[in-house]
N, C-alpha and C. Protein backbone atom coordinates (compact mmCIF):
# COMPACT_ATOMS: atom_id res chain seq x y z
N UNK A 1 3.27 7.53 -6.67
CA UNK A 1 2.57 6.69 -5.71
C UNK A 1 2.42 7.50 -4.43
N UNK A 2 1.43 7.49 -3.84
CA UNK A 2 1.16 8.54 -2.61
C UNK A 2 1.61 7.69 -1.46
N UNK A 3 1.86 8.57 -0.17
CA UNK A 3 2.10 7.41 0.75
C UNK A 3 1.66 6.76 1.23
N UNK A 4 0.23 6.37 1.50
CA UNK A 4 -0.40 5.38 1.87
C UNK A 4 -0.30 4.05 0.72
N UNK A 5 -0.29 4.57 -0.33
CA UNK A 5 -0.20 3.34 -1.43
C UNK A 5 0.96 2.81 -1.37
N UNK A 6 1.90 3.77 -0.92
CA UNK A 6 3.40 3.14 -0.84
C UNK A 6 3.61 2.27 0.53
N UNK A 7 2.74 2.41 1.51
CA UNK A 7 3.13 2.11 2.90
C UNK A 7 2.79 1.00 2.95
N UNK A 8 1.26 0.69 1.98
CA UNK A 8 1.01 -0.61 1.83
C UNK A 8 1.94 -1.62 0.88
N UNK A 9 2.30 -0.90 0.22
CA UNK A 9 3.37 -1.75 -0.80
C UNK A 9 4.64 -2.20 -0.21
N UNK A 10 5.23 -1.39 0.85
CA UNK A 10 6.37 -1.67 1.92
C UNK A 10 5.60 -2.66 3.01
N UNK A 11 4.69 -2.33 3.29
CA UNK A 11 4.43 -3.59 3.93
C UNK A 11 3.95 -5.02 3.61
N UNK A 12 3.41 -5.16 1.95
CA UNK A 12 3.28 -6.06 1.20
C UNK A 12 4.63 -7.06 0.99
N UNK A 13 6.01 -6.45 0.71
CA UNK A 13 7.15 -6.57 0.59
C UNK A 13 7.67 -7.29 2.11
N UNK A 14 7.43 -6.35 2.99
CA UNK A 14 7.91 -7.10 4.19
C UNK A 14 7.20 -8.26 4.77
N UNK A 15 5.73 -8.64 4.85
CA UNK A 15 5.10 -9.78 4.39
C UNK A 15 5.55 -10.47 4.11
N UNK A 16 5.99 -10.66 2.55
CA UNK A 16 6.37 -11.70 1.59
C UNK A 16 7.87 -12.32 2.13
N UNK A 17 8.84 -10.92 2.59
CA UNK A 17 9.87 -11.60 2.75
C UNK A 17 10.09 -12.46 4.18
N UNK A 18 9.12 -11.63 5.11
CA UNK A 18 9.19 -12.60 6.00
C UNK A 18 8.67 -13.85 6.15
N UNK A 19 7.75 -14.09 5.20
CA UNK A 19 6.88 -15.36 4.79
C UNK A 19 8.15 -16.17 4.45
N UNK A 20 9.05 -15.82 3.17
CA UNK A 20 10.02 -16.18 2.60
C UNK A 20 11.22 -17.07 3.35
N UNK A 21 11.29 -15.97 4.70
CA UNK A 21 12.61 -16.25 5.40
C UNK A 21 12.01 -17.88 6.58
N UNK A 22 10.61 -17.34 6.97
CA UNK A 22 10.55 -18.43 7.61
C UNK A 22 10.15 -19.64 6.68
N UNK A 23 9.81 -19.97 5.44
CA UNK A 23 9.79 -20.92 5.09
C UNK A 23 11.53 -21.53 4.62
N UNK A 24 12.16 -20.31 4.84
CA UNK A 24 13.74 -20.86 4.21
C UNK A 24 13.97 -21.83 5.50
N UNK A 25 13.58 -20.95 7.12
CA UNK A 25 14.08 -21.98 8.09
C UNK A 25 13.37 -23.32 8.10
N UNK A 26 12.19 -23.04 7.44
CA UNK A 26 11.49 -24.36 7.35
C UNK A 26 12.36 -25.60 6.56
N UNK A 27 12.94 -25.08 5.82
CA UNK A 27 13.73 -25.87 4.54
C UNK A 27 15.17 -26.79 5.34
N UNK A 28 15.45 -25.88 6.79
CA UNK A 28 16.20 -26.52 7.11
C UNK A 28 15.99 -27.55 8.15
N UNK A 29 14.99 -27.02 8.73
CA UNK A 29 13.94 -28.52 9.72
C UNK A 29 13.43 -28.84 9.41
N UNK A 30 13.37 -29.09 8.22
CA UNK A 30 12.16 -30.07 7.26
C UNK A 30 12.98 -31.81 7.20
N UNK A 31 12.63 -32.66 7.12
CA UNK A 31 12.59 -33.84 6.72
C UNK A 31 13.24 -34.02 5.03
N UNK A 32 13.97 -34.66 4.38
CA UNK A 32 14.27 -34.50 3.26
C UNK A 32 12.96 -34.81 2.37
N UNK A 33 11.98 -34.83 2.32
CA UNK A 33 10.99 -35.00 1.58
C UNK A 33 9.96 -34.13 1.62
N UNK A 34 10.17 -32.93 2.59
CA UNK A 34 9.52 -31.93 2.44
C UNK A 34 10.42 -30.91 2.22
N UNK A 35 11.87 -30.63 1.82
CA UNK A 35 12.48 -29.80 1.76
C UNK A 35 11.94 -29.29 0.34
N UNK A 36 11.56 -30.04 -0.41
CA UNK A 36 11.15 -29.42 -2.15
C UNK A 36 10.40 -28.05 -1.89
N UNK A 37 9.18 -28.48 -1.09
CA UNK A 37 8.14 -28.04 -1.46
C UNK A 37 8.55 -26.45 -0.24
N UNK A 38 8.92 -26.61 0.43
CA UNK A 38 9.38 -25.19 1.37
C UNK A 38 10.54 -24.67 0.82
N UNK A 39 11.51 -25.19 0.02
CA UNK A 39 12.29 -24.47 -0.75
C UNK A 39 11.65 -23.43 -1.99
N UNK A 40 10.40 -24.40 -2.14
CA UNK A 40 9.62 -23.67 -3.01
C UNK A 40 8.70 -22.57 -2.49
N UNK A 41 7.83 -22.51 -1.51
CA UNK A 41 7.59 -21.47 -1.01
C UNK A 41 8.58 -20.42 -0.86
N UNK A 42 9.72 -20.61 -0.18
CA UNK A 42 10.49 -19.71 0.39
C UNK A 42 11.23 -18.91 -1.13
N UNK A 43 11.17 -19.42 -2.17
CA UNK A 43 12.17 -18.61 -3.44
C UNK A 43 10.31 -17.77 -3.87
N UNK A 44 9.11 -18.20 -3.48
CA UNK A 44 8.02 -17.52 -4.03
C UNK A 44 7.67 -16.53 -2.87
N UNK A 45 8.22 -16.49 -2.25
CA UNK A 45 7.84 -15.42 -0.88
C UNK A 45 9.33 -14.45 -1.10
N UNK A 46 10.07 -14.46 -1.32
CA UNK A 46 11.40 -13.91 -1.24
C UNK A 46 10.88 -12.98 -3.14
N UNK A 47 10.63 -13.87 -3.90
CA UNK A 47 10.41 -13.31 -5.12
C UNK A 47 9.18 -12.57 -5.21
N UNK A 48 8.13 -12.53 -4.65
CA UNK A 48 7.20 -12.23 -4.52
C UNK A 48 7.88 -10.52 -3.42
N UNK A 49 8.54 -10.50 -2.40
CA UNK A 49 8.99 -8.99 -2.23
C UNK A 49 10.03 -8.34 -3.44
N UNK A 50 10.53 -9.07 -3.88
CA UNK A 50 11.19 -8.20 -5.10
C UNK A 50 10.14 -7.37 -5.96
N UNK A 51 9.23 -8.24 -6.45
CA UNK A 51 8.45 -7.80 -7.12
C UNK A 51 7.48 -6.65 -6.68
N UNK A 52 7.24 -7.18 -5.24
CA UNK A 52 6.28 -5.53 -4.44
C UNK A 52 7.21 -4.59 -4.59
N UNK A 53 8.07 -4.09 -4.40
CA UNK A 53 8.94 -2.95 -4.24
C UNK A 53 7.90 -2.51 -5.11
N UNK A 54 7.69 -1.02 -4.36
CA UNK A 54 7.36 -0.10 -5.24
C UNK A 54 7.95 0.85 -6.04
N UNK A 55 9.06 1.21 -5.71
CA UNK A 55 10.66 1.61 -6.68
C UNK A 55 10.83 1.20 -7.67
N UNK A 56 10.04 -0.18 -8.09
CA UNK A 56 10.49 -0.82 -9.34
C UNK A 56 11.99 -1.68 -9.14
N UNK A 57 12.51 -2.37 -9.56
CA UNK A 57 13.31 -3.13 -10.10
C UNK A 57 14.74 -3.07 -10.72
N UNK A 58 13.77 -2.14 -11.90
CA UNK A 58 15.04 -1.96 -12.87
C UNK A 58 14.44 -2.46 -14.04
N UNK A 59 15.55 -2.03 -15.32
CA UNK A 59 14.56 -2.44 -16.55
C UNK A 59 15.53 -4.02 -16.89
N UNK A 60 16.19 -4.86 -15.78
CA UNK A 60 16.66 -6.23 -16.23
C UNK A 60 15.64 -7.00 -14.97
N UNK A 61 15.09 -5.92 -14.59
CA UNK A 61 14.48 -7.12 -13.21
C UNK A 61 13.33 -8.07 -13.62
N UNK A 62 12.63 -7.58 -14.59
CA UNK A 62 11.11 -8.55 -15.16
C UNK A 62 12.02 -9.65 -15.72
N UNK A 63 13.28 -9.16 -16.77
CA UNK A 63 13.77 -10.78 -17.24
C UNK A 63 14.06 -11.36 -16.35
N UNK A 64 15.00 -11.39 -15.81
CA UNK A 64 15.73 -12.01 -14.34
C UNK A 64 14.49 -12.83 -13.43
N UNK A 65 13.65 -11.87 -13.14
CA UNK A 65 12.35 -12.28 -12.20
C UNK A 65 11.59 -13.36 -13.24
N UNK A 66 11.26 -13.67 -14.55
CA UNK A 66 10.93 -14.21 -15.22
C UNK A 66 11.46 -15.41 -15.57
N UNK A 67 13.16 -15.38 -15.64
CA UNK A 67 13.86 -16.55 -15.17
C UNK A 67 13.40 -17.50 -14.65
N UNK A 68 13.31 -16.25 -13.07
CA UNK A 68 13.51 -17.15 -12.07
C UNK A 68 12.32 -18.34 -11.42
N UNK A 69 11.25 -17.46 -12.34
CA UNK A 69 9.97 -18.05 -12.33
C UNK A 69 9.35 -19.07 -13.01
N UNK A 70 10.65 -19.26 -13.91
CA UNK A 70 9.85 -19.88 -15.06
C UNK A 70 10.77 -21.19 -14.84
N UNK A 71 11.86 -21.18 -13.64
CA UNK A 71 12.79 -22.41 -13.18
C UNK A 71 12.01 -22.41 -12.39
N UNK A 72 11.36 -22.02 -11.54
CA UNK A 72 10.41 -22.32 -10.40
C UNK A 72 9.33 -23.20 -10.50
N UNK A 73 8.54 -22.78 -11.97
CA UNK A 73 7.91 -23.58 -12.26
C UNK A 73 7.94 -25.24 -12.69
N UNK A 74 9.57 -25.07 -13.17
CA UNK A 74 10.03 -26.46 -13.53
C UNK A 74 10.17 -27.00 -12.53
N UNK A 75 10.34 -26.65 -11.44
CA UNK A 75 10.87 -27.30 -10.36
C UNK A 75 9.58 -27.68 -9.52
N UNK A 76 8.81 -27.10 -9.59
CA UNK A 76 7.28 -27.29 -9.41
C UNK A 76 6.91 -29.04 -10.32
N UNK A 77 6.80 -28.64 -11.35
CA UNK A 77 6.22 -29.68 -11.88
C UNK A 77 7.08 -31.30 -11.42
N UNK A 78 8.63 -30.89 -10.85
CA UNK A 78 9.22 -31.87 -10.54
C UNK A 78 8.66 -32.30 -9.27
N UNK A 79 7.93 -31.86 -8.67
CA UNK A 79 7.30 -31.81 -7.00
C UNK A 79 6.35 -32.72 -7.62
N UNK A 80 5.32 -32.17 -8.74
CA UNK A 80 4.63 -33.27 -9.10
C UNK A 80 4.68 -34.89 -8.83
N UNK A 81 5.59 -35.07 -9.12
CA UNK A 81 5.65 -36.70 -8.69
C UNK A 81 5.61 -37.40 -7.63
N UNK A 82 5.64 -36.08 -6.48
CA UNK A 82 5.47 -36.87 -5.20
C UNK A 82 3.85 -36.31 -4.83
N UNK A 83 2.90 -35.85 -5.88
CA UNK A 83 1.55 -35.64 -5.48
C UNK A 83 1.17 -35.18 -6.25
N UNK A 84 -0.28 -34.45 -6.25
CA UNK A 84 -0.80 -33.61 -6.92
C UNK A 84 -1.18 -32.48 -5.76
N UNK A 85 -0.68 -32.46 -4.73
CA UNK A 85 -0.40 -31.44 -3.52
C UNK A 85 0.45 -30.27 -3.83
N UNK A 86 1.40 -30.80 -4.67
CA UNK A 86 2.27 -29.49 -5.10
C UNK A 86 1.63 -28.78 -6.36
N UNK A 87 0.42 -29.10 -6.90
CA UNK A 87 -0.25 -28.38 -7.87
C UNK A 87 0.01 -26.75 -7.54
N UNK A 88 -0.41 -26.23 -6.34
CA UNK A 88 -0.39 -25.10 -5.97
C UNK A 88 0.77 -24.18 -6.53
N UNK A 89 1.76 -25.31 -6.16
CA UNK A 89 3.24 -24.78 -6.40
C UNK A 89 3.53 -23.99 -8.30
N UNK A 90 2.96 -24.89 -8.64
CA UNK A 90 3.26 -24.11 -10.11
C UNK A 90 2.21 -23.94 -10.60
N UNK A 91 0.49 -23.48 -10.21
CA UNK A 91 0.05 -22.44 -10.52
C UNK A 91 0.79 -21.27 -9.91
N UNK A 92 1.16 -21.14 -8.53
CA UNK A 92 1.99 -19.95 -8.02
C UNK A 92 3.07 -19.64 -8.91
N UNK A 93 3.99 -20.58 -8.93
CA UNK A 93 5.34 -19.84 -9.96
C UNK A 93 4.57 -19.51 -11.59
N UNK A 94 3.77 -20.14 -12.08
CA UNK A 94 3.21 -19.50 -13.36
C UNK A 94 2.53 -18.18 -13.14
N UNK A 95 1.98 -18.01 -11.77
CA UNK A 95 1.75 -16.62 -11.71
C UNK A 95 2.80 -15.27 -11.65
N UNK A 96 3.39 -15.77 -11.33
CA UNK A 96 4.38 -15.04 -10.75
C UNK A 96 5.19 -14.77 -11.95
N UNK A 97 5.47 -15.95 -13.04
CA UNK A 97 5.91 -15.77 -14.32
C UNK A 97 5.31 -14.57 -15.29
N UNK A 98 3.81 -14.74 -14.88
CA UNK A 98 2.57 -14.10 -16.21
C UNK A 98 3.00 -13.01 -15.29
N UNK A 99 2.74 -12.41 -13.94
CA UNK A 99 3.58 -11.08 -13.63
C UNK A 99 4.45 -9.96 -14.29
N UNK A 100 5.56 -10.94 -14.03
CA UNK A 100 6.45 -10.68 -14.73
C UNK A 100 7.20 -10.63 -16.11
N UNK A 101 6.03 -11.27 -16.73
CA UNK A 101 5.87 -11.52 -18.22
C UNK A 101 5.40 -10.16 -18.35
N UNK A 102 4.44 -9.54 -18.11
CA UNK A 102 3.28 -8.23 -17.99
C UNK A 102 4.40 -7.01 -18.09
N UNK A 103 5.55 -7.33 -16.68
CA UNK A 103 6.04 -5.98 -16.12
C UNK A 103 7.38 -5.85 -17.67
N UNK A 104 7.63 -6.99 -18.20
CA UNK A 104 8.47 -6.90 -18.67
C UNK A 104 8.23 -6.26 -20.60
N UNK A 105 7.51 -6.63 -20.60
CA UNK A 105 6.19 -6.34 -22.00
C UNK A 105 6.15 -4.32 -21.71
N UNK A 106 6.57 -4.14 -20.45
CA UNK A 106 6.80 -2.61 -20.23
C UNK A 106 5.16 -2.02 -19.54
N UNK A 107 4.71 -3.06 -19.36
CA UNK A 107 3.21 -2.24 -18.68
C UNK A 107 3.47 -2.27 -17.64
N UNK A 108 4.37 -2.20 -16.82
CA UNK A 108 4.57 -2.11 -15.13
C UNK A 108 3.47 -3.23 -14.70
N UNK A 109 2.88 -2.52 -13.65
CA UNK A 109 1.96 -3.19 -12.83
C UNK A 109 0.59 -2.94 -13.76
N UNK A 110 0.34 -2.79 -14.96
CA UNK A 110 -0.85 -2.91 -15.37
C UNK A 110 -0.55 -3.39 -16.73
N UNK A 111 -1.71 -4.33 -16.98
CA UNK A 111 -1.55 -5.09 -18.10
C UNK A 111 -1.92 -6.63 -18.46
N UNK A 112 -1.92 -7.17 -19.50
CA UNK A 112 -2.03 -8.53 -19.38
C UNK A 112 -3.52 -9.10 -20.23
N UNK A 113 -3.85 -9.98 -19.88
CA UNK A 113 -5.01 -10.25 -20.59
C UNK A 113 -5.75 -10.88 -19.73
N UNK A 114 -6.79 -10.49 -19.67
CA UNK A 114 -8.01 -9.74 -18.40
C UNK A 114 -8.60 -11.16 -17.77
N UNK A 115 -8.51 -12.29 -19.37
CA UNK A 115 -9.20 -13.71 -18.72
C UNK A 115 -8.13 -13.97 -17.78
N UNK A 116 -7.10 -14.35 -18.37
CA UNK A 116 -6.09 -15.42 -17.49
C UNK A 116 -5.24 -14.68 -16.19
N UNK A 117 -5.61 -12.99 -16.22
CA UNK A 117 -5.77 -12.41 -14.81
C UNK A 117 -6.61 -12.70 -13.74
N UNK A 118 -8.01 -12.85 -14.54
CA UNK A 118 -9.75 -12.93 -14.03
C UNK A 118 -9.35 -14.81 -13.25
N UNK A 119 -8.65 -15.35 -14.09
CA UNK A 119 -8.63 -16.90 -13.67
C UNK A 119 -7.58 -17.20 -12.43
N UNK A 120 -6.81 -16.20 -12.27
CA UNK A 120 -5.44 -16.23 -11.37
C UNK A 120 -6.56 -15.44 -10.30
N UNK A 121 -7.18 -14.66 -10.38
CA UNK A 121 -7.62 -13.94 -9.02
C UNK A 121 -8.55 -14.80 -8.35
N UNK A 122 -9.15 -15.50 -9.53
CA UNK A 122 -10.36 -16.32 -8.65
C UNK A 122 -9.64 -17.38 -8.49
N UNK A 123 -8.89 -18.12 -8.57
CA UNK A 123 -7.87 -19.01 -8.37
C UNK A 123 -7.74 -18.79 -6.59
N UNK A 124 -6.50 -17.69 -6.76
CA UNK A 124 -6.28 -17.25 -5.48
C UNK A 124 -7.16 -16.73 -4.51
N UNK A 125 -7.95 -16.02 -4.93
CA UNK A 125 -9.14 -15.58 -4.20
C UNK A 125 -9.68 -16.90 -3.31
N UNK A 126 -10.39 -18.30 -3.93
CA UNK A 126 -10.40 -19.50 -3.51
C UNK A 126 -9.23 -19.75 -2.52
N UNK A 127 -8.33 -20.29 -2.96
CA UNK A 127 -7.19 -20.74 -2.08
C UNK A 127 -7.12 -19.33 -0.98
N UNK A 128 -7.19 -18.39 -0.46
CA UNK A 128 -7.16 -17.66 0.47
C UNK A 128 -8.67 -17.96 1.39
N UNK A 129 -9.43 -18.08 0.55
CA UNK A 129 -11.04 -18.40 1.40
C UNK A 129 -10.85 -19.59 1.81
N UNK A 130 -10.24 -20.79 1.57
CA UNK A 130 -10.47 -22.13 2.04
C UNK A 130 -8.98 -22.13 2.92
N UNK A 131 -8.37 -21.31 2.87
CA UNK A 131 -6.95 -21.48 3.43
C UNK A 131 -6.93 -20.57 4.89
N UNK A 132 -7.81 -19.83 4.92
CA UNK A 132 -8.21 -19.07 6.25
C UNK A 132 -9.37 -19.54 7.30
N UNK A 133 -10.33 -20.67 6.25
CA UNK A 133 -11.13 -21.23 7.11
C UNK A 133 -10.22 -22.42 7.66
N UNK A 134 -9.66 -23.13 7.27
CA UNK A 134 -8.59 -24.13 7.49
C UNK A 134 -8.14 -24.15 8.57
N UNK A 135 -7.02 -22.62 8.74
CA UNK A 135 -6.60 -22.36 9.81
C UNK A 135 -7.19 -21.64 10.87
N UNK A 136 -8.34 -21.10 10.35
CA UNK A 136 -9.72 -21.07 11.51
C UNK A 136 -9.74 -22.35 12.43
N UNK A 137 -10.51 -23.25 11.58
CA UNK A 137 -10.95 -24.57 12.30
C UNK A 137 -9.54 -25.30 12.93
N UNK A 138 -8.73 -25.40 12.54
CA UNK A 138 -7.57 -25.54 13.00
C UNK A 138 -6.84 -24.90 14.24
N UNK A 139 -7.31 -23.89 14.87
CA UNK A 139 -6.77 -22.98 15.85
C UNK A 139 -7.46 -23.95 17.10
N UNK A 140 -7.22 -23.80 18.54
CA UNK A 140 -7.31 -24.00 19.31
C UNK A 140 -7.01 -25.65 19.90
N UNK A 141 -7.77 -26.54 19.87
CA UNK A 141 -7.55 -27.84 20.26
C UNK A 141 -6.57 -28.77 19.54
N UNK A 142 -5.57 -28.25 18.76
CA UNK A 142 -5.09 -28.56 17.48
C UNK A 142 -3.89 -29.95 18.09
N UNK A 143 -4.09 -31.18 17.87
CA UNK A 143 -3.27 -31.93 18.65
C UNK A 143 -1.90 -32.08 17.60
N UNK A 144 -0.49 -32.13 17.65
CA UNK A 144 -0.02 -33.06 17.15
C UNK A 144 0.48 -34.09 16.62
N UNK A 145 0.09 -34.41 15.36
CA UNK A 145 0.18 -35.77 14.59
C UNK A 145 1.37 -36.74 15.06
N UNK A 146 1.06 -37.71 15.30
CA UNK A 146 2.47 -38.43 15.34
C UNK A 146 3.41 -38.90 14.18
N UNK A 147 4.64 -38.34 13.96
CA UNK A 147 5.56 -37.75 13.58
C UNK A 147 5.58 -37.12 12.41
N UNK A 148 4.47 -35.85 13.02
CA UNK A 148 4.80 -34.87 12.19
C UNK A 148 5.02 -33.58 12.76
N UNK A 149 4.95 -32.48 12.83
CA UNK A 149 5.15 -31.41 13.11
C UNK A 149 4.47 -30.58 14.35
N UNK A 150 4.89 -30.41 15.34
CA UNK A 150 4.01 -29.86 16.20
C UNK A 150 2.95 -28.96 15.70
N UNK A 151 1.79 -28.92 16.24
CA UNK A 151 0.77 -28.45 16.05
C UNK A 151 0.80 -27.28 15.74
N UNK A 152 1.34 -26.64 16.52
CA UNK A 152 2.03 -25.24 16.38
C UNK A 152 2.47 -24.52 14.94
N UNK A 153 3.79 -25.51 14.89
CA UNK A 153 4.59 -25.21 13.85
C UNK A 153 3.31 -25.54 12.41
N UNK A 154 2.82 -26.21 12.40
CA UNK A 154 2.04 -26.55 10.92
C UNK A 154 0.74 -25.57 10.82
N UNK A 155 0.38 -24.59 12.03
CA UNK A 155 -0.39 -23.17 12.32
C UNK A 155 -0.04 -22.40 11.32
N UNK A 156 1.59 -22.32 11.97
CA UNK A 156 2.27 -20.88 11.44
C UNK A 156 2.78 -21.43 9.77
N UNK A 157 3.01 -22.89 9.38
CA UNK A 157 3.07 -22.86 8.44
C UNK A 157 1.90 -22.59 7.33
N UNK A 158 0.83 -22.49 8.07
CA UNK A 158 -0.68 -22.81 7.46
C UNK A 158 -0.72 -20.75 6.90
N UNK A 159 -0.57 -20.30 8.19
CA UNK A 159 -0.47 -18.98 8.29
C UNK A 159 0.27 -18.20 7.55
N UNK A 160 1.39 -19.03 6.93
CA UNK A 160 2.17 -18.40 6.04
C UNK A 160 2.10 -18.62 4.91
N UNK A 161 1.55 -19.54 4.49
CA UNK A 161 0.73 -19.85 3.11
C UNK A 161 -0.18 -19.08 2.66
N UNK A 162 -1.02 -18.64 3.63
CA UNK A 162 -2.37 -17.78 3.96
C UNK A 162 -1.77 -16.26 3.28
N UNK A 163 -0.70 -16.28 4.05
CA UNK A 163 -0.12 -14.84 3.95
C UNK A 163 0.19 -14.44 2.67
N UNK A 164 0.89 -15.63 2.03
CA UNK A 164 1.79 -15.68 0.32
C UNK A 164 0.91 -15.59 -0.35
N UNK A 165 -0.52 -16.08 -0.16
CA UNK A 165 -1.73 -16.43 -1.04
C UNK A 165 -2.56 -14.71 -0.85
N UNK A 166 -2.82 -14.25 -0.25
CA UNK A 166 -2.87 -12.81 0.03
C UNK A 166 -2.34 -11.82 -0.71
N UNK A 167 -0.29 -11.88 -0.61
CA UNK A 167 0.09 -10.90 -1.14
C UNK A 167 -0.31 -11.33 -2.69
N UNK A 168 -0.30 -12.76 -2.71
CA UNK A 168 -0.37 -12.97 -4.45
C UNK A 168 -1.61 -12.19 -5.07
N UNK A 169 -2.72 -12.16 -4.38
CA UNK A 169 -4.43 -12.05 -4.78
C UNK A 169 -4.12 -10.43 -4.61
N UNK A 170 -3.57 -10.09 -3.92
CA UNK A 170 -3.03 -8.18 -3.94
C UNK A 170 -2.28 -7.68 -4.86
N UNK A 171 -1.43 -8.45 -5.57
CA UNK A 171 -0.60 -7.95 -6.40
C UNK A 171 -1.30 -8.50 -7.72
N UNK A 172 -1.97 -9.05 -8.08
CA UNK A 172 -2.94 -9.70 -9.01
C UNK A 172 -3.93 -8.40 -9.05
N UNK A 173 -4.26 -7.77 -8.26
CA UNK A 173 -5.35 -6.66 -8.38
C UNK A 173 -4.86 -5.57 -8.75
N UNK A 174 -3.78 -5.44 -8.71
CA UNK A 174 -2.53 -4.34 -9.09
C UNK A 174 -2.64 -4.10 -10.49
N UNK A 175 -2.93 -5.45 -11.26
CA UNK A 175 -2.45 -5.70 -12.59
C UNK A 175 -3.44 -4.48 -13.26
């Protein structure tokens, strides 16, 4: 890997984990009914830098990471019941599964089967285009809701979604 490819991959990694860490603090000023769904970001932003490393892993890290993805997803579908808002949530952990399904099959970062790659990019690709105009239109006069989250804080949460949805659609192009 040359160093520019690597510099971006270290900074892909640091991205994710900082996406990760602030949705962990999110998990702890959250309301008990939003703790699901930021617990869930924060294990897909934290897992999502394991996986950038460009060093690789290790040859137990795709199972392990596959695990962990594939409880993620269950835990996803348990979000289900309080919406169809957490949909996002476990197309993300199924991505993140088929990832690591790929790396573990021994094709590293290349591999897979080209539709249900082609369907994850335009997936994400979408959710990054509607998730940046969002917080476009959202910037400036932005009042806060009554009792919900300062205006502010639901920016940077918007922003960090933006961000996770990014590294995902980057590491999807990897494949």
């Amino acid at each position: 890997m040359s160093f520019p490819a690597s510099l971006s991959a270290w900074l892909l990694v640091l991205l994710c984990a900082v996406s990760g860490a602030y949705c962990l603090w999110r998990v702890r000023r959250s309301e008990r009914e939003a703790r699901g769904g930021a617990g869930g970001e924060a294990l897909m932003g934290f897992g999502m830098a394991v996986m950038a490393v460009p060093s690789g892993i290790g040859p137990w890290g795709p199972g392990i990471l596959l695990a962990v993805f594939c409880g993620a997803a269950l835990h996803a579908l348990w979000l289900l019941r309080g919406g169809v808002h957490h949909a996002h949530h476990l197309v993300g952990s199924l991505a993140m599964a088929y990832m690591a399904l790929t790396m573990a099959d021994g094709h590293g970062h290349g591999g897979g089967p080209p539709l249900v790659t082609g369907a994850l990019l335009v997936y994400f690709a979408g959710y990054v285009l509607l998730g940046g105009a969002r917080l476009v239109t959202a910037g400036g006069g932005a009042q806060p809701v009554a009792g919900g989250p300062p205006a502010r804080a639901a920016e940077l949460t918007r922003a960090c979604r933006l961000a996770m949805g990014m590294g995902m659609l980057a590491m999807l192009l990897s494949l």
